[in-house]
C-alpha atoms as a PDB file:
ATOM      1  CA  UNK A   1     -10.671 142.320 -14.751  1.00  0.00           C
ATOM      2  CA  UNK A   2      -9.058 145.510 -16.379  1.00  0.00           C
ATOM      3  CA  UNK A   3     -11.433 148.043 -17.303  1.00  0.00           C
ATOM      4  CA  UNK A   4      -9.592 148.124 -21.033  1.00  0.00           C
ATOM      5  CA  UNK A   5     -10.043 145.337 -23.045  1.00  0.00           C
ATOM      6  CA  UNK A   6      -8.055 141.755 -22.600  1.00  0.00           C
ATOM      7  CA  UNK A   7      -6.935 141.845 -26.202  1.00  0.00           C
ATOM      8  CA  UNK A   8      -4.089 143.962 -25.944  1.00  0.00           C
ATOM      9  CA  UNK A   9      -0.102 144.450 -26.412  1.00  0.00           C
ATOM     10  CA  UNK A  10       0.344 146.784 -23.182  1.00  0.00           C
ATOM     11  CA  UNK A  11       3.009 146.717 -21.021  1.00  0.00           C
ATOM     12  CA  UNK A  12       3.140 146.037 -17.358  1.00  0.00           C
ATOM     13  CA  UNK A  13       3.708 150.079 -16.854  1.00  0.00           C
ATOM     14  CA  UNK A  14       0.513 150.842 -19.249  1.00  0.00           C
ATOM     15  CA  UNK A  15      -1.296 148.553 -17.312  1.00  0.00           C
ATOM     16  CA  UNK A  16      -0.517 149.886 -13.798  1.00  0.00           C
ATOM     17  CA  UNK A  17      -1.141 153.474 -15.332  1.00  0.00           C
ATOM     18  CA  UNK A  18      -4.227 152.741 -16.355  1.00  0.00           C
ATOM     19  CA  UNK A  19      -5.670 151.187 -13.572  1.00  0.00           C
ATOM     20  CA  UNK A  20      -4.395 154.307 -11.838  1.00  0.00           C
ATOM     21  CA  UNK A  21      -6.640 156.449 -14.160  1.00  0.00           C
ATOM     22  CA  UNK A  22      -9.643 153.888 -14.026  1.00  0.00           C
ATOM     23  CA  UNK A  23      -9.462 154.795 -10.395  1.00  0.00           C
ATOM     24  CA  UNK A  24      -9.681 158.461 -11.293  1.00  0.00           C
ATOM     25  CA  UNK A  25     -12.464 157.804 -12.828  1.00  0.00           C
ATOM     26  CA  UNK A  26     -14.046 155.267 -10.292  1.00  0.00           C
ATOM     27  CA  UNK A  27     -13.696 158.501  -7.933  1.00  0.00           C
ATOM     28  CA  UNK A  28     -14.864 161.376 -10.756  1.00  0.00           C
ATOM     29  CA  UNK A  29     -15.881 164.401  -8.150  1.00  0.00           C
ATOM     30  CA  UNK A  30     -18.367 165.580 -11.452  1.00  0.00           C
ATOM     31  CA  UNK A  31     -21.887 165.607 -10.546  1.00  0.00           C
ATOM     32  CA  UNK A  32     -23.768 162.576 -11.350  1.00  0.00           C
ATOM     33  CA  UNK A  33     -26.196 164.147 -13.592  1.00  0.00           C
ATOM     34  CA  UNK A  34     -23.364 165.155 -15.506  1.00  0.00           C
ATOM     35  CA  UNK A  35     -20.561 162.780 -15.253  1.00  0.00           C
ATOM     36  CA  UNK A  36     -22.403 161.060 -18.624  1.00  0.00           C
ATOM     37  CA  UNK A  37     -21.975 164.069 -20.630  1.00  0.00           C
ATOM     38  CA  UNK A  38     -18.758 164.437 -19.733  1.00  0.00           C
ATOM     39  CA  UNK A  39     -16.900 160.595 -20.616  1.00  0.00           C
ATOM     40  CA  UNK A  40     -14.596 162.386 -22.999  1.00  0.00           C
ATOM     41  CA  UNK A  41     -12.364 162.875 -20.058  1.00  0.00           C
ATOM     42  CA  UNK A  42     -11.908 159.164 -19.287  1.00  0.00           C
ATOM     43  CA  UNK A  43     -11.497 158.031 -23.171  1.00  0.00           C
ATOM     44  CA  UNK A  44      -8.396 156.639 -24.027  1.00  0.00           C
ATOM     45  CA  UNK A  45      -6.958 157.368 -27.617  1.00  0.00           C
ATOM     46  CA  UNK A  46      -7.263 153.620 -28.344  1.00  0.00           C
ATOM     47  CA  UNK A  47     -10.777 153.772 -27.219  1.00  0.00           C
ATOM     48  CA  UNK A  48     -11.515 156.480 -29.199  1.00  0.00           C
ATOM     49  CA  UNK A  49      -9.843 155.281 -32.166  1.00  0.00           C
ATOM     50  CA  UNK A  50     -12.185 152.161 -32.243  1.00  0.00           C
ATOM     51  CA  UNK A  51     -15.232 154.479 -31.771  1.00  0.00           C
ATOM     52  CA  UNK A  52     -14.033 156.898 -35.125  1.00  0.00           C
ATOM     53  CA  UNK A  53     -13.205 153.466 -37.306  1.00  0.00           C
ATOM     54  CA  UNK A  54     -16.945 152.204 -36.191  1.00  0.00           C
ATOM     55  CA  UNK A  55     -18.282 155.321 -37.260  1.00  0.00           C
ATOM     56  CA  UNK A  56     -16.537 156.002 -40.966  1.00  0.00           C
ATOM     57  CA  UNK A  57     -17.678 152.437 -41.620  1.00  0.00           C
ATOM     58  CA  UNK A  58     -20.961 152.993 -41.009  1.00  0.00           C
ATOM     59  CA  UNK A  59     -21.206 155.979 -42.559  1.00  0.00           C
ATOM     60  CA  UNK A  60     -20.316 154.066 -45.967  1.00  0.00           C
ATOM     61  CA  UNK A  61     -23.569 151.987 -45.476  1.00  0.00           C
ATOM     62  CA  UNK A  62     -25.659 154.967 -45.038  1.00  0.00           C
ATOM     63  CA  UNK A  63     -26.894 154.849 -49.238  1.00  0.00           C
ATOM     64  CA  UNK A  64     -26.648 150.934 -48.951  1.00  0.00           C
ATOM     65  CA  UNK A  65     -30.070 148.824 -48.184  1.00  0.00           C
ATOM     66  CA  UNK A  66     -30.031 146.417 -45.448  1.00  0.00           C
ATOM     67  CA  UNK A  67     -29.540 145.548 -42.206  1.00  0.00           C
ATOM     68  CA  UNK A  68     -25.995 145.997 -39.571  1.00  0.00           C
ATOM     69  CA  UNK A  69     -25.104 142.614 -38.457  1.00  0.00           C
ATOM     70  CA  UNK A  70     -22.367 142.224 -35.514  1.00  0.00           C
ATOM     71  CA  UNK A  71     -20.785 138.698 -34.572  1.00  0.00           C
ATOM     72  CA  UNK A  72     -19.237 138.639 -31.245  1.00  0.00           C
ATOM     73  CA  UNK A  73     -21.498 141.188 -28.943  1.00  0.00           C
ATOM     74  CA  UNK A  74     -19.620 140.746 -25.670  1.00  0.00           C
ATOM     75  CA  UNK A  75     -20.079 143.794 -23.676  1.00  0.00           C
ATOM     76  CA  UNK A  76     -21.918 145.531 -26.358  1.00  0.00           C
ATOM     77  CA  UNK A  77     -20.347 148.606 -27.118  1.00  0.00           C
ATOM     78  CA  UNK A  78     -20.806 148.399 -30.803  1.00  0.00           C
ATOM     79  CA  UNK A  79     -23.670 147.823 -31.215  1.00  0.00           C
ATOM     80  CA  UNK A  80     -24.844 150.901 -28.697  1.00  0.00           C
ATOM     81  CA  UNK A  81     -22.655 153.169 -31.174  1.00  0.00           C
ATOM     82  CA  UNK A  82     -24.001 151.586 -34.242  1.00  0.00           C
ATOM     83  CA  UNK A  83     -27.764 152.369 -32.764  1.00  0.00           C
ATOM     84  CA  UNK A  84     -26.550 156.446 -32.227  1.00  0.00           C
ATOM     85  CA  UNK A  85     -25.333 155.832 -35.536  1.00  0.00           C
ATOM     86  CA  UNK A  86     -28.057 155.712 -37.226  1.00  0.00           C
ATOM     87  CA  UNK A  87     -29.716 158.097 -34.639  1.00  0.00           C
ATOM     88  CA  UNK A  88     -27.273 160.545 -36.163  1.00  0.00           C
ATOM     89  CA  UNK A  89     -27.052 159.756 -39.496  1.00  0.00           C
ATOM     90  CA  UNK A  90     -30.725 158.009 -40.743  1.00  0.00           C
ATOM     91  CA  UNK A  91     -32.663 158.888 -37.541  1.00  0.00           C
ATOM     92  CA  UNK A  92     -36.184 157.751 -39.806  1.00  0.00           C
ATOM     93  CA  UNK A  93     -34.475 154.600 -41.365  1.00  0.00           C
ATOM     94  CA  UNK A  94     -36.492 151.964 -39.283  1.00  0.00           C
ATOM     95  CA  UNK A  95     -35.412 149.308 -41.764  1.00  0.00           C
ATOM     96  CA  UNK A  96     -31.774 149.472 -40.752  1.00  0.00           C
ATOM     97  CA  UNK A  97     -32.172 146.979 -37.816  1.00  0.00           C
ATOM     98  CA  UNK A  98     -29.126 146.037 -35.810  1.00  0.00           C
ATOM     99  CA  UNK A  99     -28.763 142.450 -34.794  1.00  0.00           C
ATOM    100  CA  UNK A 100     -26.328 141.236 -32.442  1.00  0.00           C
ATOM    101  CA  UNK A 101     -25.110 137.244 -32.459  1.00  0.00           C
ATOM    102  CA  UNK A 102     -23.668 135.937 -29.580  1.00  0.00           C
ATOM    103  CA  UNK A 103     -23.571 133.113 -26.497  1.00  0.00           C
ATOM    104  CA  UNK A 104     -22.811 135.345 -24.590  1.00  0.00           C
ATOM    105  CA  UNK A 105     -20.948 132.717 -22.169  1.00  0.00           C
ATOM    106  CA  UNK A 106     -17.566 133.100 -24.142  1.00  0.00           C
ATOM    107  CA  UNK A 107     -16.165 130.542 -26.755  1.00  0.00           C
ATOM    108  CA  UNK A 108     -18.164 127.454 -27.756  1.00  0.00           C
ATOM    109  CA  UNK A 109     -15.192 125.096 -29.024  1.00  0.00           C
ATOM    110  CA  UNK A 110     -11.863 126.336 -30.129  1.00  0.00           C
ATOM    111  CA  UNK A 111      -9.971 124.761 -32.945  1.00  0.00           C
ATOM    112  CA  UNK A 112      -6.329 123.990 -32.794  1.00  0.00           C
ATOM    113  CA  UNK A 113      -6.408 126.973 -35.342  1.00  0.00           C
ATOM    114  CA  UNK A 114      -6.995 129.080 -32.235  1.00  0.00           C
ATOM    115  CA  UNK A 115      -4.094 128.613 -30.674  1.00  0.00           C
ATOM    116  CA  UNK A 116      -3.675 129.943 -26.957  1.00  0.00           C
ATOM    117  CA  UNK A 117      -7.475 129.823 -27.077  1.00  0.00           C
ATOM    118  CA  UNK A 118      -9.962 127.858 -25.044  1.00  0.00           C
ATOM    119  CA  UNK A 119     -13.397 127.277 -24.481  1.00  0.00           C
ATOM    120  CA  UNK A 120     -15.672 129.822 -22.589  1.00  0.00           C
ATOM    121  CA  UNK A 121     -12.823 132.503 -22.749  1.00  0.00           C
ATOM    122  CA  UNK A 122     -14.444 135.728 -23.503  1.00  0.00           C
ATOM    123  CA  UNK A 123     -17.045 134.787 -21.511  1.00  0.00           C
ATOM    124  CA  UNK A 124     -19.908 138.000 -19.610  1.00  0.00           C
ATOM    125  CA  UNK A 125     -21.884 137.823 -16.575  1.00  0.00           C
ATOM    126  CA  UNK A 126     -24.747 135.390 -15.927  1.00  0.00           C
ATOM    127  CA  UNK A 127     -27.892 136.670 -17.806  1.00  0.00           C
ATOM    128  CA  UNK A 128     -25.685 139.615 -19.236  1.00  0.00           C
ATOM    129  CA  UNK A 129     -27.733 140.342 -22.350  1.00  0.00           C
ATOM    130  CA  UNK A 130     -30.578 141.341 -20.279  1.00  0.00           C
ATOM    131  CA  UNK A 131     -28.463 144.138 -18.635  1.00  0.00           C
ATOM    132  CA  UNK A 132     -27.460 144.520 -22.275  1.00  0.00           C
ATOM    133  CA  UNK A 133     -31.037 145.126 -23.651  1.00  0.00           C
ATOM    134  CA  UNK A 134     -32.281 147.706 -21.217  1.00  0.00           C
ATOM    135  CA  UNK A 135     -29.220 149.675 -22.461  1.00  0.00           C
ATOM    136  CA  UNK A 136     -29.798 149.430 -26.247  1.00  0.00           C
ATOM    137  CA  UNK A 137     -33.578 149.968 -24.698  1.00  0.00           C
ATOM    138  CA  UNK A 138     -32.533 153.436 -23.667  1.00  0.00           C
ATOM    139  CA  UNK A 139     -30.333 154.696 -26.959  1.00  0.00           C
ATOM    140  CA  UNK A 140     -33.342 153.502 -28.754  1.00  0.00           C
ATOM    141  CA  UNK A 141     -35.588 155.906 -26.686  1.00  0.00           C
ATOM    142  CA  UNK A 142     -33.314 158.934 -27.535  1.00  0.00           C
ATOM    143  CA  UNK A 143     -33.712 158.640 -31.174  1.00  0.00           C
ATOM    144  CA  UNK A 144     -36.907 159.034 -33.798  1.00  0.00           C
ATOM    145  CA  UNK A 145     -39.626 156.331 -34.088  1.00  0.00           C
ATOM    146  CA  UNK A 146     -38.500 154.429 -30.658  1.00  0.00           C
ATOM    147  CA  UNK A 147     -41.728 153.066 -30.525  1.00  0.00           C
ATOM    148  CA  UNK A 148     -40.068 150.509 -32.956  1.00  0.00           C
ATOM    149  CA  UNK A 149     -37.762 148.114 -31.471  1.00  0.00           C
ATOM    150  CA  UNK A 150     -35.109 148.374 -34.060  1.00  0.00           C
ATOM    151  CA  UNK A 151     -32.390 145.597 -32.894  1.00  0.00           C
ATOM    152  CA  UNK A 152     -32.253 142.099 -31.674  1.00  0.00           C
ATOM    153  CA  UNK A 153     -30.145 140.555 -29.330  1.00  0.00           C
ATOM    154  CA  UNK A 154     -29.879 136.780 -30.211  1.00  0.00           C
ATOM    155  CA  UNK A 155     -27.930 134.189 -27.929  1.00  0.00           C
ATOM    156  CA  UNK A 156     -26.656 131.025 -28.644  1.00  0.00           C
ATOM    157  CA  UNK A 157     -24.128 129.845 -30.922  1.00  0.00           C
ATOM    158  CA  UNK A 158     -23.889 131.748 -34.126  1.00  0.00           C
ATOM    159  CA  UNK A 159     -23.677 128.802 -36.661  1.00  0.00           C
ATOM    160  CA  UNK A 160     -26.687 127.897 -35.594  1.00  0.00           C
ATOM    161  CA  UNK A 161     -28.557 130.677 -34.639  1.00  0.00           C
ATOM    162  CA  UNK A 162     -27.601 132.687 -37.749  1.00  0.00           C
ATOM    163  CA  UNK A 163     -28.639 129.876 -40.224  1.00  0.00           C
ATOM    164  CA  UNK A 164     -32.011 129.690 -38.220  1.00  0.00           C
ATOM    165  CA  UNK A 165     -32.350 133.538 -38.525  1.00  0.00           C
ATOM    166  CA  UNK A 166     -32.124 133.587 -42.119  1.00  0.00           C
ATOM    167  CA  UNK A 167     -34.089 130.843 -42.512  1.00  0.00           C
ATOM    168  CA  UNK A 168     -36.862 132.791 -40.859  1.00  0.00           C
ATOM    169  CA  UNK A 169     -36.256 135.802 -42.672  1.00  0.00           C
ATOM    170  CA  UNK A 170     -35.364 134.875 -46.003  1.00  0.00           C
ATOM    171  CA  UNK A 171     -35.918 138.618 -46.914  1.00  0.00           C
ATOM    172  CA  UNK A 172     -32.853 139.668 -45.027  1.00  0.00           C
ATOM    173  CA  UNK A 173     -30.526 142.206 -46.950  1.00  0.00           C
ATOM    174  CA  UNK A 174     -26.945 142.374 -44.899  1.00  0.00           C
ATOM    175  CA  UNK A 175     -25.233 146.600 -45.189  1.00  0.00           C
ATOM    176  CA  UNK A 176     -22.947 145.391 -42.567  1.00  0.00           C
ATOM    177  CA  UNK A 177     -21.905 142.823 -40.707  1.00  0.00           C
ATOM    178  CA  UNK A 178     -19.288 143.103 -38.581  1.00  0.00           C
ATOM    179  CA  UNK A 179     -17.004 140.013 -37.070  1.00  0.00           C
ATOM    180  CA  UNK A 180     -15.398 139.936 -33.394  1.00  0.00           C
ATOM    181  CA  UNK A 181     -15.274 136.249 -33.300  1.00  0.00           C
ATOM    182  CA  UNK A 182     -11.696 136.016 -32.766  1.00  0.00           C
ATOM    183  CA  UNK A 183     -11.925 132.451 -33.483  1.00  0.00           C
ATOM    184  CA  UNK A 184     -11.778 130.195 -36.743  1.00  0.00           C
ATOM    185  CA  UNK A 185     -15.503 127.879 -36.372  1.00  0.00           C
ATOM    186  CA  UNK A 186     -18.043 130.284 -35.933  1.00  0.00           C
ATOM    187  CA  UNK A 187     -16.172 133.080 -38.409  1.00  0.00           C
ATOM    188  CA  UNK A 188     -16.207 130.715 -41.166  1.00  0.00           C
ATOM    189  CA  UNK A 189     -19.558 129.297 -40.877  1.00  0.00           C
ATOM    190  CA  UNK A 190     -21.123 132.742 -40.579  1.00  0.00           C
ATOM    191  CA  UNK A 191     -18.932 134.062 -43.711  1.00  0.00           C
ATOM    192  CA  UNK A 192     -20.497 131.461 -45.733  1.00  0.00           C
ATOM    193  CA  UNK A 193     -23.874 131.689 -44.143  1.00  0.00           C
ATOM    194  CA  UNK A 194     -24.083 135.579 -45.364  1.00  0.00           C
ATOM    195  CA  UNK A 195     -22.502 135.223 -49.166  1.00  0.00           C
ATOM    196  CA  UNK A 196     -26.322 135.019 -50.294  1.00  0.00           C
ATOM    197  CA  UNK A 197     -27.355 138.296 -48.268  1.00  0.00           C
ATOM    198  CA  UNK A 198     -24.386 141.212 -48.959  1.00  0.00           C
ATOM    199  CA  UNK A 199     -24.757 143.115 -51.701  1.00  0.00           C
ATOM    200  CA  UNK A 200     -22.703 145.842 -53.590  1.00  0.00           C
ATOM    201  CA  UNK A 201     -21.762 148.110 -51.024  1.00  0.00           C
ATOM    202  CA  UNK A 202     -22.350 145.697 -48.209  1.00  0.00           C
ATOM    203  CA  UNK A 203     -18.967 146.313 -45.720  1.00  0.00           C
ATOM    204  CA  UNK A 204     -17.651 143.654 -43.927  1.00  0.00           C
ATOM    205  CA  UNK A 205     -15.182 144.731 -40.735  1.00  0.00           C
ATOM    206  CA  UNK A 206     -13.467 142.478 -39.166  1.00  0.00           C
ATOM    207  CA  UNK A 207     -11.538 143.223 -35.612  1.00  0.00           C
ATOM    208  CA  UNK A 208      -8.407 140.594 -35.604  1.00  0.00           C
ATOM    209  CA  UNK A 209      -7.335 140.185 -39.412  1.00  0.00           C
ATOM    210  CA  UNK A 210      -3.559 139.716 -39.725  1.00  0.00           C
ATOM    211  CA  UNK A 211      -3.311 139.511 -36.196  1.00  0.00           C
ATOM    212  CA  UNK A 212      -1.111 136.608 -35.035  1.00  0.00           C
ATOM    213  CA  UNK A 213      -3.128 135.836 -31.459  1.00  0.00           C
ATOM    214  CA  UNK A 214      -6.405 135.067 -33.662  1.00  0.00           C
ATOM    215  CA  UNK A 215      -5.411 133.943 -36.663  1.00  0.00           C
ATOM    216  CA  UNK A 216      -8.634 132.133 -37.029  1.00  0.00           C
ATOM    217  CA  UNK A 217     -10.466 135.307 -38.552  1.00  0.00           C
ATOM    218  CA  UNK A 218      -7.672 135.504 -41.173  1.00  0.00           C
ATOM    219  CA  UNK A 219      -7.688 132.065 -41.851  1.00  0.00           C
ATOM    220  CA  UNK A 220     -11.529 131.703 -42.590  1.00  0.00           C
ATOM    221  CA  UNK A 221     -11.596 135.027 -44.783  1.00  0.00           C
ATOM    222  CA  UNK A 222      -9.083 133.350 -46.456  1.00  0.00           C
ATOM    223  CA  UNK A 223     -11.083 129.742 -47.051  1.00  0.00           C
ATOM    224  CA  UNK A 224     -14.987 131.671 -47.622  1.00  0.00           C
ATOM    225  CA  UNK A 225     -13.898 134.557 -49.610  1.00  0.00           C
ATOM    226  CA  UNK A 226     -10.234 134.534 -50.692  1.00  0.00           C
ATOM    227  CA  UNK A 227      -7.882 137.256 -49.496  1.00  0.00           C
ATOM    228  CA  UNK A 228      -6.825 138.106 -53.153  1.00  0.00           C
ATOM    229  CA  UNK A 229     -10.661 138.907 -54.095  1.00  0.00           C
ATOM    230  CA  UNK A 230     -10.897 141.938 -52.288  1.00  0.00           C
ATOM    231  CA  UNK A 231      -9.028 145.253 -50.706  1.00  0.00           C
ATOM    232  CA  UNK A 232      -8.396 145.237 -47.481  1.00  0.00           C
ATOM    233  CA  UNK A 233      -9.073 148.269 -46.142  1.00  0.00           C
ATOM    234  CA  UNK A 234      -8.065 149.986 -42.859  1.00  0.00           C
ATOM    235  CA  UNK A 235      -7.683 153.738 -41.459  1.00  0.00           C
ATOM    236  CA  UNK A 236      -4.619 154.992 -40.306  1.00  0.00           C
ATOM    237  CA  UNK A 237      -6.099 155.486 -36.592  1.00  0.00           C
ATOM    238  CA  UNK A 238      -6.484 151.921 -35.992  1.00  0.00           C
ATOM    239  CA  UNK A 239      -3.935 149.432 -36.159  1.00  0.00           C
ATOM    240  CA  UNK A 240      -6.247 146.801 -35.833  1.00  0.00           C
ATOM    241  CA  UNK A 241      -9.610 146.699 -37.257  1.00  0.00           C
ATOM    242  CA  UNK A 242     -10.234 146.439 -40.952  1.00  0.00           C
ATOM    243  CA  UNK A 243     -12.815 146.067 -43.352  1.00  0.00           C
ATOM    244  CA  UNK A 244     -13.765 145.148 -46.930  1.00  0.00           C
ATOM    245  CA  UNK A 245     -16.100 146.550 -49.182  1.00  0.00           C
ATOM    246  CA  UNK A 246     -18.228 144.386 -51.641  1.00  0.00           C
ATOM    247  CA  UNK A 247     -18.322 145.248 -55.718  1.00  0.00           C
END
């Protein structure tokens, strides 16, 4: 598998080039001790592109009460940044737990919505979100009040799993939740599921909007909350990701 993510529009040349530079940095001579400090080097500008867009859209929910919510985990890398996040930003805000919905073995069902799409595509590594905790595990440890386990990794499908979350937490206050679905089922059923738990301010990103090889994230926006009811909202460093801000 390429070390850059399967969703992309690269050429066969980009492709080859960057397998030449993930090799570059398969073979970094920099001291292990440091070689962590030091990833800049091997970030791509698309890479870091994603990273800035996660971080201005946090930083909007920084006044706003609730919890970050992301749907679609995979690897993970959000929600790591959204835990330095609030490191960075809120270091003392133990109430800002990040939750993280996922089955972590790929797509449920697909739709014929989802075209090119099939089941268990997207898929991690047996037992994955174990590997994943003991990460979030140590960015929790670098930050204020770590004693608190601040995020939740929950597996399963998300239709049901979020519906039994709430359920159990009826309390639950959404500042962000933020969709990597790709597909139409789940993105719709969670859309509706949160309409009783944003607030003003709450932000809602979504990864694929407008984006013709998932239009099932468009599509359900579309159905739950109407694409003429809000502005959506992008920066001009991602071509990609967008988000929408509630009022």
């Amino acid at each position: 598998m390429s070390p850059y993510s399967t969703k992309n529009n690269s050429s066969d040349k980009e492709k080859c080039i960057r397998s030449e530079f993930y090799n570059l940095f398969k073979n970094s001579p920099i001291p292990e001790n440091e070689l962590l400090s030091n990833l800049g080097l091997y970030t791509n500008r698309q890479t870091l592109s994603r990273i800035l867009f996660m971080n201005e859209i946090y930083k909007k929910i920084i006044n706003v009460h609730g919890v970050v919510m992301e749907f679609g985990v995979r690897w993970g890398q959000n929600l790591a940044l959204f835990e330095n996040f609030r490191g960075m930003y809120e270091p003392f805000n133990y109430n800002r737990k990040i939750i993280g919905f996922d089955t972590f073995n790929g797509f449920p069902s697909v739709t014929c919505i989802d075209k090119g799409l099939k089941k268990g595509d997207y898929g991690v590594f047996e037992n994955y979100e174990e590997y994943l905790a003991k990460v979030l595990d140590y960015h929790e440890s670098e930050s204020p009040i770590s004693h608190m386990k601040k995020y939740e990794l929950i597996k399963g499908d998300a239709t049901v799993t979020l519906k039994e979350y709430l359920k159990n937490n009826p309390h639950t206050v959404i500042a962000l939740a933020y969709f990597d679905f790709d597909i139409y089922e789940p993105t719709k059923e969670c859309l509706k599921l949160i309409k009783d738990h944003i607030t003003k301010g709450t932000i809602i990103g979504f990864d694929e909007l407008n984006t013709s090889d998932f239009p099932g994230e468009t599509v359900a926006l579309k159905e739950v909350l109407g694409l003429s009811s809000y502005r959506i909202q992008r920066l001009p460093i991602s071509p990609l990701q967008s988000y929408i801000e509630i009022d």
